[in-house]
C-alpha atoms as a PDB file:
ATOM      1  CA  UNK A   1     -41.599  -1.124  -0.775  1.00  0.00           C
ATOM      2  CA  UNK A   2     -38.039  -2.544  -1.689  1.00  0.00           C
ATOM      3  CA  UNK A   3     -36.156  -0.114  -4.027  1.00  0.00           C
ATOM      4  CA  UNK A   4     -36.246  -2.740  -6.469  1.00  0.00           C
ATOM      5  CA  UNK A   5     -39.918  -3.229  -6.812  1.00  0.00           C
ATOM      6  CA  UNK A   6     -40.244   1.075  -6.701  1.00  0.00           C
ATOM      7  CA  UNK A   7     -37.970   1.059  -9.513  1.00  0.00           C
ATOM      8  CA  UNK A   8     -40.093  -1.042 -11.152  1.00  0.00           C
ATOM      9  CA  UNK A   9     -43.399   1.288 -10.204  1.00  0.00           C
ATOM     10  CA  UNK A  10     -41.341   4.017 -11.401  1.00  0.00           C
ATOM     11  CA  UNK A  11     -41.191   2.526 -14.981  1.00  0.00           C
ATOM     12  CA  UNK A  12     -44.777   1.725 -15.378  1.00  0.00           C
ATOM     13  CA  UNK A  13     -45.844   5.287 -13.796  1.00  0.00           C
ATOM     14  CA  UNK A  14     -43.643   7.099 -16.327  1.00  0.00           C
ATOM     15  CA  UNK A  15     -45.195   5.072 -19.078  1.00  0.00           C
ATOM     16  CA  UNK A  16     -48.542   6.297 -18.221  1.00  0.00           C
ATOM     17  CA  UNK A  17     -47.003   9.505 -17.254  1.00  0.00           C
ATOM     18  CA  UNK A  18     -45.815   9.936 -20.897  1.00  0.00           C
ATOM     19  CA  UNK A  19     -48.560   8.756 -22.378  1.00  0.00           C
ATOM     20  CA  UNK A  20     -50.454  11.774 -21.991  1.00  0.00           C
ATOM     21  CA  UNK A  21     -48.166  14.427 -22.171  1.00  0.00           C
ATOM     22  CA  UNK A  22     -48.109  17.502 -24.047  1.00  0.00           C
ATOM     23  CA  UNK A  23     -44.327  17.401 -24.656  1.00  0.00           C
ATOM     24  CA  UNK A  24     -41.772  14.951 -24.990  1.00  0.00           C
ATOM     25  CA  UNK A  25     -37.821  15.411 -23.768  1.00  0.00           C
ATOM     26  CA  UNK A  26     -36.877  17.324 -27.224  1.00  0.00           C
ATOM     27  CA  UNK A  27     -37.288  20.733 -27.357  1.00  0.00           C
ATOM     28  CA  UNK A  28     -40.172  21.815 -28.336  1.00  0.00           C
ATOM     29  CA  UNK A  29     -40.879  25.289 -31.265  1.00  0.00           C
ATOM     30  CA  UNK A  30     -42.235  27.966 -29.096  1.00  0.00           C
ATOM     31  CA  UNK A  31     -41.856  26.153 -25.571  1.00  0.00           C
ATOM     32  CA  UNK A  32     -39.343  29.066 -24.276  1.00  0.00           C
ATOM     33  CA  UNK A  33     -42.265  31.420 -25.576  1.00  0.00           C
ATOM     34  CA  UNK A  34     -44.530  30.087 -23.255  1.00  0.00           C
ATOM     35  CA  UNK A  35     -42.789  30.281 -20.346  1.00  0.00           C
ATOM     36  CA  UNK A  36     -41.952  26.646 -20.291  1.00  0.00           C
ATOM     37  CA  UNK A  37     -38.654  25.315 -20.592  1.00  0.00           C
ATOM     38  CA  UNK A  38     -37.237  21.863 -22.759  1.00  0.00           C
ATOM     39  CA  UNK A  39     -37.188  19.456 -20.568  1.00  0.00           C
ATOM     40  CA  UNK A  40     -33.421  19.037 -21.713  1.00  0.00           C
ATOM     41  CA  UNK A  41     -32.792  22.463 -19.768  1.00  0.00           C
ATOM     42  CA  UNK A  42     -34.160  20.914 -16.417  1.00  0.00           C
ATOM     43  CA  UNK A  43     -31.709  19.635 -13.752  1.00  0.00           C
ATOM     44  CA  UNK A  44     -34.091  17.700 -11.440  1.00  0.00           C
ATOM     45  CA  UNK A  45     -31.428  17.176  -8.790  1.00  0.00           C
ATOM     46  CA  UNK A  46     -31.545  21.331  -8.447  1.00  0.00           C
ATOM     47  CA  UNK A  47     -34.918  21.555  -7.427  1.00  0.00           C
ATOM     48  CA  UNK A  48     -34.866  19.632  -4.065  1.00  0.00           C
ATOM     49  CA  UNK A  49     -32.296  20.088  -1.213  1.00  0.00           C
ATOM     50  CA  UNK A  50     -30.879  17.027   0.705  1.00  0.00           C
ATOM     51  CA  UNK A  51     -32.258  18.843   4.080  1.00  0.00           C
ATOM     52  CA  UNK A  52     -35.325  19.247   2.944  1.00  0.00           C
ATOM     53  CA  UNK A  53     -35.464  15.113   1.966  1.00  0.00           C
ATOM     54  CA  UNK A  54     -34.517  14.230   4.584  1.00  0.00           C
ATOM     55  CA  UNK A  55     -36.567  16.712   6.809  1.00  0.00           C
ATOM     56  CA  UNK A  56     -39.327  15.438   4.707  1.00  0.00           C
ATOM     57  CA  UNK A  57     -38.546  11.274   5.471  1.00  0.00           C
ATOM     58  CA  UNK A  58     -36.530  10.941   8.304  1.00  0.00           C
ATOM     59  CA  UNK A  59     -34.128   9.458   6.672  1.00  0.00           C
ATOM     60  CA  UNK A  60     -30.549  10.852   5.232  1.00  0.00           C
ATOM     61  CA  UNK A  61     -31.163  11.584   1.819  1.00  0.00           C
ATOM     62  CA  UNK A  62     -27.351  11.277   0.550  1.00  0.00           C
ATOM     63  CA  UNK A  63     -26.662  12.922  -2.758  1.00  0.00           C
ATOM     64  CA  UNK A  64     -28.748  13.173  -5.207  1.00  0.00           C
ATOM     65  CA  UNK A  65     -27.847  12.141  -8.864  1.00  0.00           C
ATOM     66  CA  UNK A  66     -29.503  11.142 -12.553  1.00  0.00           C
ATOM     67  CA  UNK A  67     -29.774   7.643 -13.243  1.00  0.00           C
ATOM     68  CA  UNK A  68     -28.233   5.960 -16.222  1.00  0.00           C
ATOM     69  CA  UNK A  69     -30.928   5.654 -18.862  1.00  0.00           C
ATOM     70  CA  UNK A  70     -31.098   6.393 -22.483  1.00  0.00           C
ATOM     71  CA  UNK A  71     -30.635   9.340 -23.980  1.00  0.00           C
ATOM     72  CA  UNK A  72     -33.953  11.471 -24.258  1.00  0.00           C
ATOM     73  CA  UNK A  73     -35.187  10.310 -21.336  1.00  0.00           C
ATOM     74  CA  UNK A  74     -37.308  12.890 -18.881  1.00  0.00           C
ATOM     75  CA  UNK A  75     -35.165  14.920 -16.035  1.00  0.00           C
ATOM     76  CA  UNK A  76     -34.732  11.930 -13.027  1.00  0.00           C
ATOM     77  CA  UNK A  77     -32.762  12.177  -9.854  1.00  0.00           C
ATOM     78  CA  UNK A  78     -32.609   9.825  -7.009  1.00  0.00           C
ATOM     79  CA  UNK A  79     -31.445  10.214  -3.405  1.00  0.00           C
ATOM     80  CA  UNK A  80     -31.134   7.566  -0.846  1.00  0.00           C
ATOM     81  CA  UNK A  81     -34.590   8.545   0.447  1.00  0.00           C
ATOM     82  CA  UNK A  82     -36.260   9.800  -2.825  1.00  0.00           C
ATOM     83  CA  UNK A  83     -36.691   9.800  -6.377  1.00  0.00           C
ATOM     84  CA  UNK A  84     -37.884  12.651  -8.694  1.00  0.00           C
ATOM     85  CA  UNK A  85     -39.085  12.909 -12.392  1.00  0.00           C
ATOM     86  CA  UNK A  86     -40.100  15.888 -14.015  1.00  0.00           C
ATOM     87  CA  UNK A  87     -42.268  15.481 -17.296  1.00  0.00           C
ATOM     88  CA  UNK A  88     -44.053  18.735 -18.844  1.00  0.00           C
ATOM     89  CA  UNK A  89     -48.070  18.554 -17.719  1.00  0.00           C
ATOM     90  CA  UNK A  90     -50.322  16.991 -20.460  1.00  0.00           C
ATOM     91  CA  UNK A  91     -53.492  17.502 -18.184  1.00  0.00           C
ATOM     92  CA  UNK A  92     -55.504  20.398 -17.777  1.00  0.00           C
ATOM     93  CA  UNK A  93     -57.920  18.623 -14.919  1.00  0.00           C
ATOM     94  CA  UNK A  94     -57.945  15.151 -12.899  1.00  0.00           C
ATOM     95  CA  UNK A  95     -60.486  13.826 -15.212  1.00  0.00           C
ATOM     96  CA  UNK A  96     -58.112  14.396 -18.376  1.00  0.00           C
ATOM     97  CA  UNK A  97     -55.325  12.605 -15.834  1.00  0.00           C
ATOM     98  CA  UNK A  98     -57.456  10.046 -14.859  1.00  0.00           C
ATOM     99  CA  UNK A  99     -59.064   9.293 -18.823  1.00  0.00           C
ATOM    100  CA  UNK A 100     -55.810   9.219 -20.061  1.00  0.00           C
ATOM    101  CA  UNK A 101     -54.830   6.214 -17.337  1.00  0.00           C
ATOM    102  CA  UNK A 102     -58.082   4.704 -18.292  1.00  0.00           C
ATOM    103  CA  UNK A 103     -57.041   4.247 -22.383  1.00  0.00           C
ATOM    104  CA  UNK A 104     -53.480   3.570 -21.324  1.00  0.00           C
ATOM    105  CA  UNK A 105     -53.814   0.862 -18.690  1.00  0.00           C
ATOM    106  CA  UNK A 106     -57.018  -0.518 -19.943  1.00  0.00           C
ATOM    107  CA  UNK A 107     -57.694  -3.606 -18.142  1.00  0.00           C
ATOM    108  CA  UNK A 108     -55.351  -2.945 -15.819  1.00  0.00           C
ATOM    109  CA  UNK A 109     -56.918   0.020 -14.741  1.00  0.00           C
ATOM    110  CA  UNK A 110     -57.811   0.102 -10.853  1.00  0.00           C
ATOM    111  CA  UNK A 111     -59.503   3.547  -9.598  1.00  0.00           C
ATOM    112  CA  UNK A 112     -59.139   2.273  -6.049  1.00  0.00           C
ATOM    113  CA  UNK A 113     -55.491   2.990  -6.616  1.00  0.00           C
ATOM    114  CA  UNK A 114     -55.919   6.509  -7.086  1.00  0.00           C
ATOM    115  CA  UNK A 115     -56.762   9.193  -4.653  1.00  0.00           C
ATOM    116  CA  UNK A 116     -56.754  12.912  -6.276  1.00  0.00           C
ATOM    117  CA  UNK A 117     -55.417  16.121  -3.770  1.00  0.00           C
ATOM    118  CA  UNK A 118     -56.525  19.546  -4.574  1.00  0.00           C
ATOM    119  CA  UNK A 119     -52.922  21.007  -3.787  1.00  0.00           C
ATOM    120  CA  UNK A 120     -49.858  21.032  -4.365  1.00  0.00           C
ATOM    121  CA  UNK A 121     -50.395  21.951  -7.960  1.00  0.00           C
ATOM    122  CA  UNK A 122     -52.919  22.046  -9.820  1.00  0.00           C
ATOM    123  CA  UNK A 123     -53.565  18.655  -8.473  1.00  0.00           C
ATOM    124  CA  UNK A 124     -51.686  16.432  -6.793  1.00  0.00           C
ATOM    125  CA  UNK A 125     -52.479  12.169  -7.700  1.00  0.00           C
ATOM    126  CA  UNK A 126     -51.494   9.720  -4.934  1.00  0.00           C
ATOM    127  CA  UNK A 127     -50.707   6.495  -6.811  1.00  0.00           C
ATOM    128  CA  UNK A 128     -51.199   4.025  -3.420  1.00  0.00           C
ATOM    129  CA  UNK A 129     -49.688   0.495  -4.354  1.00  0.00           C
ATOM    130  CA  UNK A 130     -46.610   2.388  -5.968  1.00  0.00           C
ATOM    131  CA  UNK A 131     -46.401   4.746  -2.623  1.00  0.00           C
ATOM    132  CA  UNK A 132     -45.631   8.148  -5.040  1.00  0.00           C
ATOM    133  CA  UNK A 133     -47.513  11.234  -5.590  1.00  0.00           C
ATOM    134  CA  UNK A 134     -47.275  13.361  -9.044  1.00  0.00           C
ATOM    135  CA  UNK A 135     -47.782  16.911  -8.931  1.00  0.00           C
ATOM    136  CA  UNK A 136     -49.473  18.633 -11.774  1.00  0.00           C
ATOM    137  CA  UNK A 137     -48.965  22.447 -12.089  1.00  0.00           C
ATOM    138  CA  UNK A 138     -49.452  24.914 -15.260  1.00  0.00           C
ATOM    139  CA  UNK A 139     -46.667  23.515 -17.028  1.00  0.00           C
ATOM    140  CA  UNK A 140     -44.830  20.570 -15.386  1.00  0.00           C
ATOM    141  CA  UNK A 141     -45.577  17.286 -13.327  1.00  0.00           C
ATOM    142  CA  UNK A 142     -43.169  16.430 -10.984  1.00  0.00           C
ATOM    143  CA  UNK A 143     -43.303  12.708  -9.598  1.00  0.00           C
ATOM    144  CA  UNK A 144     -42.105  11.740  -6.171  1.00  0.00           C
ATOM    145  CA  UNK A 145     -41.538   8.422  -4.669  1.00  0.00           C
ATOM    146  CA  UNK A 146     -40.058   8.194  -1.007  1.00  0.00           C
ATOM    147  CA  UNK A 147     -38.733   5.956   1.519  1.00  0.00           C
ATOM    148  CA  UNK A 148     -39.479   7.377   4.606  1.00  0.00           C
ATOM    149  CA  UNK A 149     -37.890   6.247   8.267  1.00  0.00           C
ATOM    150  CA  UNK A 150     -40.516   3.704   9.771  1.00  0.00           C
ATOM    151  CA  UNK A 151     -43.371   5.847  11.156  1.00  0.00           C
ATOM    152  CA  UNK A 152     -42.965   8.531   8.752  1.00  0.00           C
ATOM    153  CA  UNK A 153     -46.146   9.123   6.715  1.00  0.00           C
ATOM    154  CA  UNK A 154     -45.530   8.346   2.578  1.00  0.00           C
ATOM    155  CA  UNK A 155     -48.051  10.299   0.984  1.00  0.00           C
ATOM    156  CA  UNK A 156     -47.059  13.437   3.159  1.00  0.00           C
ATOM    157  CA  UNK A 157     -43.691  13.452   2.886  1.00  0.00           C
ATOM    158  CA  UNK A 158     -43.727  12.945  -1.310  1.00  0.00           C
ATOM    159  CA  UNK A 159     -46.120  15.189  -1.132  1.00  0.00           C
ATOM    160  CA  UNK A 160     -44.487  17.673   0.334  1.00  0.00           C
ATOM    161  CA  UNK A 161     -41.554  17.807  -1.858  1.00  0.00           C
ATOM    162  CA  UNK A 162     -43.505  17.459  -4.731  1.00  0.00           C
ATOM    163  CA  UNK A 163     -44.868  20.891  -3.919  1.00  0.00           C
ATOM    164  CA  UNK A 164     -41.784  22.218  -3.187  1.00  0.00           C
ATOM    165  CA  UNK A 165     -40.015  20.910  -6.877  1.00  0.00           C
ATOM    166  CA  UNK A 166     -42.902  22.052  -8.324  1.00  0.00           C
ATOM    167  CA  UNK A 167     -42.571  25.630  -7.044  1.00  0.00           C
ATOM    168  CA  UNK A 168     -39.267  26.112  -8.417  1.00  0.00           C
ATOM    169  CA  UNK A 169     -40.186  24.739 -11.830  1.00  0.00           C
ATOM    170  CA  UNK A 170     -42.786  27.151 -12.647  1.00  0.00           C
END
């Protein structure tokens, strides 16, 4: 998918991704207390190494760094080979993910673009036109998109580092 058109993905995904959070960008009373950081605190370019993207696609990941966006906005990074947003977990099962995409997208809505994983996480989501996974755990959701090196399979390679961001989150 052209980085354009991902970019694009990316937007809509972190729409619905937001809209069923349980925490927003600002910290949060009580957040520390449960073991769950503001997402202010979170440096997503820490949590993956550029060997392990590009172990993961094939492809030289370069350096990572945020994107320009406004201020507030959720933890990003983006390598050559792969993006990553981190967003605190708003689901406690698929079917609260997957009702939540329902009331957001409405008519837009397309189960056949959905296919749920057991693992990483809690559960992992494979969004297939948008070629990303996003990783719920206890208390984050990480979201991966990659570009792999022609052959290299999409859903496990973003799935893979999803896990691995994940991990060091929580």
């Amino acid at each position: 998918m052209p980085t354009d058109l991902r970019a694009g993905w990316m937007a809509v995904v972190l729409a619905v991704s937001l809209s069923g959070c349980a925490g927003d960008s600002k910290p949060q009373p009580g957040a520390a207390a449960a073991g769950r950081a503001a997402l202010t605190e979170v440096d997503a370019c820490a949590l993956l190494q550029a060997s392990e993207i590009s172990e993961a696609t094939g492809r030289e990941a370069g350096t990572g760094a945020p994107p320009a966006g406004p201020e507030g906005s959720p933890p990003m990074c983006h390598w050559d080979s792969a993006q990553l947003l981190v967003t605190h977990a708003g689901w406690k099962t698929y079917e609260d993910y997957d009702a939540a995409n329902r009331r957001t997208l409405e008519e837009q809505y397309d189960p056949t673009q959905y296919q749920r994983l057991d693992a990483p996480g809690r559960f992992t989501v494979v969004l297939k036109d948008a070629g990303m996974v996003q990783t719920v755990g206890e208390r984050y959701m990480v979201q991966v998109a990659v570009q792999p090196a022609e052959g290299r399979d999409v859903v496990a390679a973003a799935t893979r580092l999803s896990g691995l961001a994940l991990d060091r989150l929580e």
